[in-house]
Protein backbone atom coordinates (compact mmCIF):
# COMPACT_ATOMS: atom_id res chain seq x y z
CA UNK A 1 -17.69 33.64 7.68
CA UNK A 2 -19.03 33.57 4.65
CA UNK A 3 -18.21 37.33 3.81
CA UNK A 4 -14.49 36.63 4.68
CA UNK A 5 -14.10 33.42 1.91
CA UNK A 6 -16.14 35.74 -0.89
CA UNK A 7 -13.26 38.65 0.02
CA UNK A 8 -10.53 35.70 0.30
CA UNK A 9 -11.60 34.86 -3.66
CA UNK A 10 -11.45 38.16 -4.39
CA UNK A 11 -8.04 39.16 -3.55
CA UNK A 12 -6.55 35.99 -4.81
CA UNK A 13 -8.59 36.70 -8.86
CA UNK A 14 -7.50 40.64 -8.27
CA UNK A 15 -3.71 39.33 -7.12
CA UNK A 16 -3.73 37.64 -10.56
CA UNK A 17 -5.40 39.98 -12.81
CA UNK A 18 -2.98 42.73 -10.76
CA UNK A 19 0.53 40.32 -11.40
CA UNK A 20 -0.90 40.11 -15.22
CA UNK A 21 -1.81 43.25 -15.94
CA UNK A 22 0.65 45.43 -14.03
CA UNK A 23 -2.01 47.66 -12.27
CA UNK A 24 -2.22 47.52 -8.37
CA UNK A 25 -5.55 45.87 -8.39
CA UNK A 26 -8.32 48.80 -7.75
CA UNK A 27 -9.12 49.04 -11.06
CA UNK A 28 -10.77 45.26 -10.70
CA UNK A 29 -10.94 45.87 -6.94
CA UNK A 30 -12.58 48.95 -6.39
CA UNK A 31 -15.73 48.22 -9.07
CA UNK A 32 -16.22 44.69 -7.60
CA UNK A 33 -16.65 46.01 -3.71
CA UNK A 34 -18.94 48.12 -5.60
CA UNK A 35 -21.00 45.34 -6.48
CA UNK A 36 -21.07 43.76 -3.73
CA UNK A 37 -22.77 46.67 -1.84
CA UNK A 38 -19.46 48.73 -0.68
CA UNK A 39 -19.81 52.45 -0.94
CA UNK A 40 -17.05 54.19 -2.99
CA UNK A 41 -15.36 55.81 -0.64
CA UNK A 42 -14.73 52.74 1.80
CA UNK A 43 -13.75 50.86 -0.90
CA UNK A 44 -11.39 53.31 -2.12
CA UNK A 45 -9.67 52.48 1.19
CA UNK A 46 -9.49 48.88 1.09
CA UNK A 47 -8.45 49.03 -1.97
CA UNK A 48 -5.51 51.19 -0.72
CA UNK A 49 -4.27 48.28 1.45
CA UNK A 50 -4.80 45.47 -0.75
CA UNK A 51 -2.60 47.24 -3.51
CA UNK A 52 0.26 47.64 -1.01
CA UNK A 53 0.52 44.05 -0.71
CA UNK A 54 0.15 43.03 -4.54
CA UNK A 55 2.65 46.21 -5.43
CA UNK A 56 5.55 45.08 -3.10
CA UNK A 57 5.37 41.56 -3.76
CA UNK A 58 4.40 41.62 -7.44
CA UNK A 59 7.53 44.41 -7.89
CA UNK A 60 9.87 42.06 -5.60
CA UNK A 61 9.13 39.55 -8.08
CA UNK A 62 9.88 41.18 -10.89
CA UNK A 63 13.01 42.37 -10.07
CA UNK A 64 13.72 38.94 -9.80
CA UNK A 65 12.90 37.94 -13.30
CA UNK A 66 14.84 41.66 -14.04
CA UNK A 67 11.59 43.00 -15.92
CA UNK A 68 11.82 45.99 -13.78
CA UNK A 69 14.10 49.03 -13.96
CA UNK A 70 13.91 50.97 -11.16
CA UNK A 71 16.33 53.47 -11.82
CA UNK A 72 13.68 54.39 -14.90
CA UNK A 73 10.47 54.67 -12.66
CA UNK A 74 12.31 56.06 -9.22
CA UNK A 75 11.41 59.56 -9.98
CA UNK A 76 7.98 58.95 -11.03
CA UNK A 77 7.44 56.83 -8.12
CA UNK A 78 9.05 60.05 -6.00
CA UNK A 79 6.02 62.10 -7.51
CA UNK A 80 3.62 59.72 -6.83
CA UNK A 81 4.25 59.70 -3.21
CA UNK A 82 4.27 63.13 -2.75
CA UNK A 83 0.75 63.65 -4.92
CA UNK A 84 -0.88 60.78 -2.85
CA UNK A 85 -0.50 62.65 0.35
CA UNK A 86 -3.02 64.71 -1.32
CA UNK A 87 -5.79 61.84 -2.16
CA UNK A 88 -7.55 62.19 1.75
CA UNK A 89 -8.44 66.21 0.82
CA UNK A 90 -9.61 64.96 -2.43
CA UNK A 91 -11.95 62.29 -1.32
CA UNK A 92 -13.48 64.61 1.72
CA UNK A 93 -13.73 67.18 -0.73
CA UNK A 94 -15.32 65.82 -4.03
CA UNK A 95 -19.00 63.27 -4.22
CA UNK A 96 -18.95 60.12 -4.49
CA UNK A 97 -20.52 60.19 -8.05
CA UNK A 98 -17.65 62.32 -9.13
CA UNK A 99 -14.88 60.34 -7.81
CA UNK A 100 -16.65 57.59 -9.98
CA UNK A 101 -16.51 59.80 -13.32
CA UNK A 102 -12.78 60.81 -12.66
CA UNK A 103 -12.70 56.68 -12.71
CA UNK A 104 -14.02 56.31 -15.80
CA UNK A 105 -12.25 58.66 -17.32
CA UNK A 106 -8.80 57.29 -15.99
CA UNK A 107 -9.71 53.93 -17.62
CA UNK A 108 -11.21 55.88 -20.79
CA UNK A 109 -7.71 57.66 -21.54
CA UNK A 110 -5.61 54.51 -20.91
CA UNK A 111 -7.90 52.66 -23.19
CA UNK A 112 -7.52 54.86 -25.95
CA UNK A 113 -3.76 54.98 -25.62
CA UNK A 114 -3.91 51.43 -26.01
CA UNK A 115 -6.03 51.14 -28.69
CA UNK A 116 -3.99 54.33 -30.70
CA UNK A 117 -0.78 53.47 -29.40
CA UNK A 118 -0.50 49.88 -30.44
CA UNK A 119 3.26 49.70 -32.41
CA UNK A 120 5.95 49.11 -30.10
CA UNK A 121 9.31 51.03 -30.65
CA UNK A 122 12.91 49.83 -30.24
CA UNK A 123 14.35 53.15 -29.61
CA UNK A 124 13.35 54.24 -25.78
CA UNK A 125 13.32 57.96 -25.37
CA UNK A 126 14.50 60.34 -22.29
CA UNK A 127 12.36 62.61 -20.35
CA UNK A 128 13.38 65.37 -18.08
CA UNK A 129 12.83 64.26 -14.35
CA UNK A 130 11.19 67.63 -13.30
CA UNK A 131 8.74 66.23 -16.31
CA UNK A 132 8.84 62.57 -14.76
CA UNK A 133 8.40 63.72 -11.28
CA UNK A 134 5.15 66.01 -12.27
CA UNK A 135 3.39 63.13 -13.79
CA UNK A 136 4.21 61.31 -10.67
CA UNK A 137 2.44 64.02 -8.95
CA UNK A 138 -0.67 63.77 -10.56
CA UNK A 139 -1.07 60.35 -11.10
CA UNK A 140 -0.65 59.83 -7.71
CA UNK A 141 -2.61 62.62 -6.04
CA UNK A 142 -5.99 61.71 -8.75
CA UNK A 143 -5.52 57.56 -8.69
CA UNK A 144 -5.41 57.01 -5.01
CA UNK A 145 -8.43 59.48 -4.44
CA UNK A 146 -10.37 56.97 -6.73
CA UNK A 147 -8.74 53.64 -5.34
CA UNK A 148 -6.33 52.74 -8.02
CA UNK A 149 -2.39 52.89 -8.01
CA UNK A 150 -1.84 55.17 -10.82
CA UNK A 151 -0.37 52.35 -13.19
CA UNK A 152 -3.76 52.33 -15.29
CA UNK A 153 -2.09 55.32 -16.28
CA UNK A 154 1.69 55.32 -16.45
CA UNK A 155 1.73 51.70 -18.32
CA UNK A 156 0.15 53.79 -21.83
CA UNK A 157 1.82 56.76 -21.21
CA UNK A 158 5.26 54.72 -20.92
CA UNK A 159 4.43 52.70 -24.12
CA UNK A 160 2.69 55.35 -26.24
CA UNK A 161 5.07 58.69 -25.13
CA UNK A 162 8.44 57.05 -23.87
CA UNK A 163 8.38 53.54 -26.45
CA UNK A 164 9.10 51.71 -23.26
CA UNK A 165 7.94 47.95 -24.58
CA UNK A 166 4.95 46.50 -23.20
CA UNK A 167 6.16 44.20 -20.09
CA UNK A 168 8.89 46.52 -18.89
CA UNK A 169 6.17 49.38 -18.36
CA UNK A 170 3.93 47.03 -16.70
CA UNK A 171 6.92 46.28 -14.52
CA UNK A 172 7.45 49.74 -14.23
CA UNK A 173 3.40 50.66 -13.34
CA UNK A 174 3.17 47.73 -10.92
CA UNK A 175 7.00 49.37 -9.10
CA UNK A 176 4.86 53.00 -9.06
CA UNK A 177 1.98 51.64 -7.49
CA UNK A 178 4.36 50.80 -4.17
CA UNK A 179 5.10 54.74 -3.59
CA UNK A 180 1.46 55.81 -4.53
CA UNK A 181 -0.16 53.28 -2.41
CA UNK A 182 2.15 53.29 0.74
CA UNK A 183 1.11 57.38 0.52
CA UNK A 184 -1.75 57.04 0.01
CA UNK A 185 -2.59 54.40 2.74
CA UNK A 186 -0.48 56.99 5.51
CA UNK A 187 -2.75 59.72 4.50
CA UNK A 188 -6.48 57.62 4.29
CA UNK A 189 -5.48 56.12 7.61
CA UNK A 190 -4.63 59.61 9.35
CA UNK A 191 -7.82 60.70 7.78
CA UNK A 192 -10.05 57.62 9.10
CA UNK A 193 -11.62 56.15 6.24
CA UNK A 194 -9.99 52.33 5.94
CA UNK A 195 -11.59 49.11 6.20
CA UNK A 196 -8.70 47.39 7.89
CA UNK A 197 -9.96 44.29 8.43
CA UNK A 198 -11.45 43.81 4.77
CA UNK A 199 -7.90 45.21 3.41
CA UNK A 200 -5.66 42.96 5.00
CA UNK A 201 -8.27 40.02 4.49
CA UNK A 202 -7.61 40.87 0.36
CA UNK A 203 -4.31 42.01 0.25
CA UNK A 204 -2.81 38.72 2.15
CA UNK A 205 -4.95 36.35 -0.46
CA UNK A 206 -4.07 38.60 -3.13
CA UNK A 207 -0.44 37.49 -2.74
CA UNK A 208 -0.92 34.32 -4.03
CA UNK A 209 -2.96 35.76 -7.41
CA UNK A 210 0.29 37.98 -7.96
CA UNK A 211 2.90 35.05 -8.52
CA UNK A 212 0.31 33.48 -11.02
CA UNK A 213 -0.40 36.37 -12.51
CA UNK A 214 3.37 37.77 -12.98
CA UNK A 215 4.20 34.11 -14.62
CA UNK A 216 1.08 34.47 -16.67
CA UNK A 217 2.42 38.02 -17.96
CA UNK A 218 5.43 35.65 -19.04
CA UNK A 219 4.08 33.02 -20.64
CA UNK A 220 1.80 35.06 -22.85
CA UNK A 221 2.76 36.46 -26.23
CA UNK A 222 2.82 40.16 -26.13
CA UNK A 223 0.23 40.81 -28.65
CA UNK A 224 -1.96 38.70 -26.50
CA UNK A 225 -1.05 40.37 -23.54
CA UNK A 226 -1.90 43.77 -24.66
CA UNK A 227 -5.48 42.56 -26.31
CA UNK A 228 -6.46 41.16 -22.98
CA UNK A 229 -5.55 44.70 -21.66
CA UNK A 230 -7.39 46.48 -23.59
CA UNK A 231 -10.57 43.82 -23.07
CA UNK A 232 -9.75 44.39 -19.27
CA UNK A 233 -10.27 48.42 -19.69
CA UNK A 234 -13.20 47.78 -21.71
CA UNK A 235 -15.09 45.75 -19.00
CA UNK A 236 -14.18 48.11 -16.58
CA UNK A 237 -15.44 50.75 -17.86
CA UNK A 238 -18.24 49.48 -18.99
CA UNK A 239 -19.50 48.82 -15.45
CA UNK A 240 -18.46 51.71 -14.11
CA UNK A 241 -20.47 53.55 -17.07
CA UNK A 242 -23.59 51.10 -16.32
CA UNK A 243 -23.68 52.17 -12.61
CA UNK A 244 -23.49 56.58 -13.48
CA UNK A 245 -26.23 55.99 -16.26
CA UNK A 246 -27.97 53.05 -16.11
């Protein structure tokens, strides 16, 4: 009983820091089951199902407030679903410890976008969607093999390389973590290695983090917003470093 209201807690604080910060909640998920005594590669696969939930219904939501353009992030997403397919050969064939350094180095390179990528443009610019649908690829085929959506990712790459501004890319990296994760979750669960139970447990509570979080993301000033990004990464990794060296 008491395992079941310490994952309730979780899901609802990763729902809000997922609705806030546009990922689809591994990146707080994932080190946290760590913590509590989960080995990487099962919580790689809750993770999986919690970040359907928080995706779908953070995107739904969203749309709703029309943060999110789909019509920008449908080909990415297309990518992403195809590259997770390829996250269960990736996780049977790689160690646990290295599946933890490809972590840290996803939160790493998003940190340092954030941190050298910090003026926001007006002008938006185009990208080929053979170029779109490759990142897709390999965001999705590396981030669900290490329990995260991909969106840790896409949000910097959107701001720094496209000038998408700040809340529309997390809209956008929240709407790419639906295809990666539904993928992603098909292939870990033909492959055996989810923790159902936990999953669902999370996922459902993190539903009600993901409203709070998404009116949060609205209610805070953008420079704000992306500071307490860029803490977020920080923390992250820092753990994750503390566990491979300390």
């Amino acid at each position: 009983m008491l395992e079941i209201i310490e994952l309730l807690f979780l899901g609802a604080a990763v729902g809000t820091l997922s609705g806030f910060f546009g990922v689809g909640g591994g990146t707080i998920l994932v080190p946290a089951l760590l913590l509590m005594g989960y080995d990487m590669k099962v919580a790689i696969g809750i993770s999986v199902v919690q970040m359907v939930f928080s995706s779908i219904y953070g995107s739904y939501l969203n749309l709703k407030k029309g943060t999110l353009d789909t019509k920008m992030v449908a080909m990415i997403g297309a990518g992403g679903f195809a590259g997770a397919l390829l996250s269960p050969y990736i996780i049977q064939t790689l160690p646990t410890e290295v599946l933890e350094w490809i972590f840290l180095s996803f939160v790493l390179f998003a940190l340092a976008r954030m941190f050298f990528k910090t003026k926001e443009h007006q002008d938006e610019r185009s990208a080929h969607p053979i170029i779109l649908l490759s990142i897709g690829v390999v965001l999705g085929a590396f981030a669900i093999s290490i329990g995260v959506g991909g969106s840790i990712l896409l949000v910097p790459i959107l701001v720094g390389f496209l000038h998408v501004p700040l809340k529309k890319a997390v809209s956008a990296g929240l709407f790419f973590v639906v295809f990666s994760s539904l993928s992603g979750f098909i292939g870990l669960s033909i492959a055996g290695g989810i923790d159902y139970q936990s999953g669902v447990i999370i996922g459902l509570a993190s539903l009600v983090g993901v409203a709070g979080g998404i009116w949060l993301k609205h209610h805070v000033h953008d420079t704000h917003h992306r500071l307490a990004l860029m803490l977020f990464y920080i923390s992250v990794a820092s753990y994750i470093l503390y566990r491979l060296v300390g």
